[in-house]
Protein backbone atom coordinates (compact mmCIF):
# COMPACT_ATOMS: atom_id res chain seq x y z
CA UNK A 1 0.00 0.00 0.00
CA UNK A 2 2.92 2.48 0.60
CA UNK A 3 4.41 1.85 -2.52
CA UNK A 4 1.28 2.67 -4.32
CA UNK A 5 0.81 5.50 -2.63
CA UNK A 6 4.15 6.85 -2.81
CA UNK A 7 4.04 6.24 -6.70
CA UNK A 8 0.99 7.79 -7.07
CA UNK A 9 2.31 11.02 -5.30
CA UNK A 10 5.51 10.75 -7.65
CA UNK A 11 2.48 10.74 -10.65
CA UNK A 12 1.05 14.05 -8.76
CA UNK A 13 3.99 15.42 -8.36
CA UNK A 14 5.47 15.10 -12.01
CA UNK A 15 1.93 16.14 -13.48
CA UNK A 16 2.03 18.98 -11.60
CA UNK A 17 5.01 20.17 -12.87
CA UNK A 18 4.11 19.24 -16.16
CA UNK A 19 0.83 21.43 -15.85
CA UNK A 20 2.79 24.02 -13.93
CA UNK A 21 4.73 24.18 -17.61
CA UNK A 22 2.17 24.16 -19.94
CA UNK A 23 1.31 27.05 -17.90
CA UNK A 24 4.07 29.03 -18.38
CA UNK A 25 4.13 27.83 -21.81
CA UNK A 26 1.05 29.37 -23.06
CA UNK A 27 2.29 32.87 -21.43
CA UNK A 28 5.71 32.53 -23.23
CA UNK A 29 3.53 32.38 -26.80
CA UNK A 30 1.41 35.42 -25.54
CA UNK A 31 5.22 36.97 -25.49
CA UNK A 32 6.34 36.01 -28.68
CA UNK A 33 2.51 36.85 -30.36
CA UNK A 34 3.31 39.97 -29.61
CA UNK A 35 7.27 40.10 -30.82
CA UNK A 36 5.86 38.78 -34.07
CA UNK A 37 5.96 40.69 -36.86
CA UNK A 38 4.41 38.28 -39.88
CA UNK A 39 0.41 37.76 -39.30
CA UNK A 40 1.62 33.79 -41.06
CA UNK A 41 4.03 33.62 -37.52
CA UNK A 42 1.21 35.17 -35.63
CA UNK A 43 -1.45 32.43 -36.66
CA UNK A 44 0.74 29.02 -36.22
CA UNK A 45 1.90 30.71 -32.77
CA UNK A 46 -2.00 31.05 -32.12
CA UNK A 47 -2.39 27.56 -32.77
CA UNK A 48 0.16 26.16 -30.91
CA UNK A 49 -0.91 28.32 -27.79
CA UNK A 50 -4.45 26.84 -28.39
CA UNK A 51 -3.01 23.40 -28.25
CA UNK A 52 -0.68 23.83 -25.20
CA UNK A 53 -4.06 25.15 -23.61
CA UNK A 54 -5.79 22.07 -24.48
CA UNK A 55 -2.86 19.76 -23.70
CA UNK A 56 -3.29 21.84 -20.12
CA UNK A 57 -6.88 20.56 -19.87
CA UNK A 58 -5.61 17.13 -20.78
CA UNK A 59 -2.95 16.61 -18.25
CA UNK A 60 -5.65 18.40 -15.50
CA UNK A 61 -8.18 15.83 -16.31
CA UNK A 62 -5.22 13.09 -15.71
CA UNK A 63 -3.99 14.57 -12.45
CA UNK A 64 -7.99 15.13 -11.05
CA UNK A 65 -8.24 11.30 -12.09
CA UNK A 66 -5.37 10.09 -9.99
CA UNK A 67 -5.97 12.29 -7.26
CA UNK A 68 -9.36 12.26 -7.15
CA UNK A 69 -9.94 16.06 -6.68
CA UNK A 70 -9.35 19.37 -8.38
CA UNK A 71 -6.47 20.81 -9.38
CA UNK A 72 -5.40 24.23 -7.87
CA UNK A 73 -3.35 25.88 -10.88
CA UNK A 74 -0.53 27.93 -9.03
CA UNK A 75 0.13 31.70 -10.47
CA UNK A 76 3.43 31.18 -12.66
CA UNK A 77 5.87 33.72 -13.90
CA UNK A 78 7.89 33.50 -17.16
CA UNK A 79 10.96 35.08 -18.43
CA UNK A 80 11.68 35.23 -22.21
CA UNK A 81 14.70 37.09 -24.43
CA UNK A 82 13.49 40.78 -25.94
CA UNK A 83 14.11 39.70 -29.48
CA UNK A 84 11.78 37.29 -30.91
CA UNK A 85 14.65 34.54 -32.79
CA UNK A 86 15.77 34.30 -29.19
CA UNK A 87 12.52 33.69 -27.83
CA UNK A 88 12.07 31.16 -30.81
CA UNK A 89 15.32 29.16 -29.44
CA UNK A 90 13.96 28.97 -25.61
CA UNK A 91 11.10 27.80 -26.90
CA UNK A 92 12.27 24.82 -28.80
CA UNK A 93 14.29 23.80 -25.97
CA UNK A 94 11.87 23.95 -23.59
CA UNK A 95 9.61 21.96 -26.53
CA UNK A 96 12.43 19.31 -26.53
CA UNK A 97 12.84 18.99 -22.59
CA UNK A 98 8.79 18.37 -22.57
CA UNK A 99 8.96 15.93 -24.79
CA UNK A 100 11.54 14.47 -22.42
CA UNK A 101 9.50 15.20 -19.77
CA UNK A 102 6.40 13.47 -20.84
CA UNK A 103 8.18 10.16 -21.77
CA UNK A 104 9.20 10.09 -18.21
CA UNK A 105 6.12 10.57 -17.11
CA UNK A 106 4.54 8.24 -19.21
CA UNK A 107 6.44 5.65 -17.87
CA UNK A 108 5.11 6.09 -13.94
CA UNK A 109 1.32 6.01 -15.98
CA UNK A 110 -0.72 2.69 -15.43
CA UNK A 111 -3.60 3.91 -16.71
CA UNK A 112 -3.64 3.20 -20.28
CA UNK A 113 -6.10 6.07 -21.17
CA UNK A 114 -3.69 7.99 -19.77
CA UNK A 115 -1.29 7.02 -21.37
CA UNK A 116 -2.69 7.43 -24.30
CA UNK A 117 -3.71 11.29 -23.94
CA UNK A 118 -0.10 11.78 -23.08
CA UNK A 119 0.93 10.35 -25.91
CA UNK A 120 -1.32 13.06 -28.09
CA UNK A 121 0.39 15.55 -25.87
CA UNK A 122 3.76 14.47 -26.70
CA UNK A 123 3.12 14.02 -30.60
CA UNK A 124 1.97 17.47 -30.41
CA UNK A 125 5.26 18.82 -28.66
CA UNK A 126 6.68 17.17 -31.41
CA UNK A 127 5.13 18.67 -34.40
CA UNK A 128 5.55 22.11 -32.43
CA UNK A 129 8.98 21.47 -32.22
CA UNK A 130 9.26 21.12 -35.81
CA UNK A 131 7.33 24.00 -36.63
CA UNK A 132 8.99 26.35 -34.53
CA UNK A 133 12.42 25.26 -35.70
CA UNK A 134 10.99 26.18 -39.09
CA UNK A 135 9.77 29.38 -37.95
CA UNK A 136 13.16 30.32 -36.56
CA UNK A 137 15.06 29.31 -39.80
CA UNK A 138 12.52 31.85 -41.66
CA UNK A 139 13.64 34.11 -39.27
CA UNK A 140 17.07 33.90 -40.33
């Protein structure tokens, strides 16, 4: 019984750092919507901040289901670079350390719905990933 319940607070734990960075992740692409200068930037930064939002959702639903109450979302402050190619770089590195992230904490998931959401969420990093790296070589 104590290992289950000391795995299941390593599950809370991780997801709520991982919702604590989707968090700050949809702030950071508020910041670079508005260091944007192309309306074709502004619209697949759009996107991608409506997906981070929804991957938020997502991971809330999985942390409510494993702790069986709400999550409390904490206030979070970001930091970005002025100039908008830098912000591009943070951002795919913090895309690439999610993606990390999430395959870690996939692997303390038994649930395989879960499991399977979080492997949506981590196809999406992804596909951000590449889109931002092709954002910042247009930026070039």
């Amino acid at each position: 019984m104590d290992n289950n319940n000391s795995g299941r607070a390593y599950q809370l734990e991780m997801l709520d750092q991982a919702l604590r960075q989707q968090c700050r992740t949809v702030r950071c692409f508020e910041l670079m919507l508005a260091a944007a200068a192309r309306s074709e930037e502004k619209r697949s930064l759009s996107a991608m901040q409506r997906e981070d939002r929804r991957h938020y959702y997502l991971l809330e639903g999985i942390f409510e289901e494993i702790a069986g109450q709400a999550y409390r979302p904490p206030k979070v402050a970001v930091a970005m670079p002025r100039q908008y190619i830098s912000m591009l770089q943070v951002m795919i590195r913090n895309k690439l350390d999610a993606i990390d992230f999430y395959g870690k904490l996939n692997e303390t998931l038994d649930c395989l719905k879960h499991k399977e959401l979080l492997a949506i969420v981590i196809s999406d990093q992804k596909e951000q990933t590449r889109i931002l790296a092709e954002l910042y070589n247009n930026s070039l």
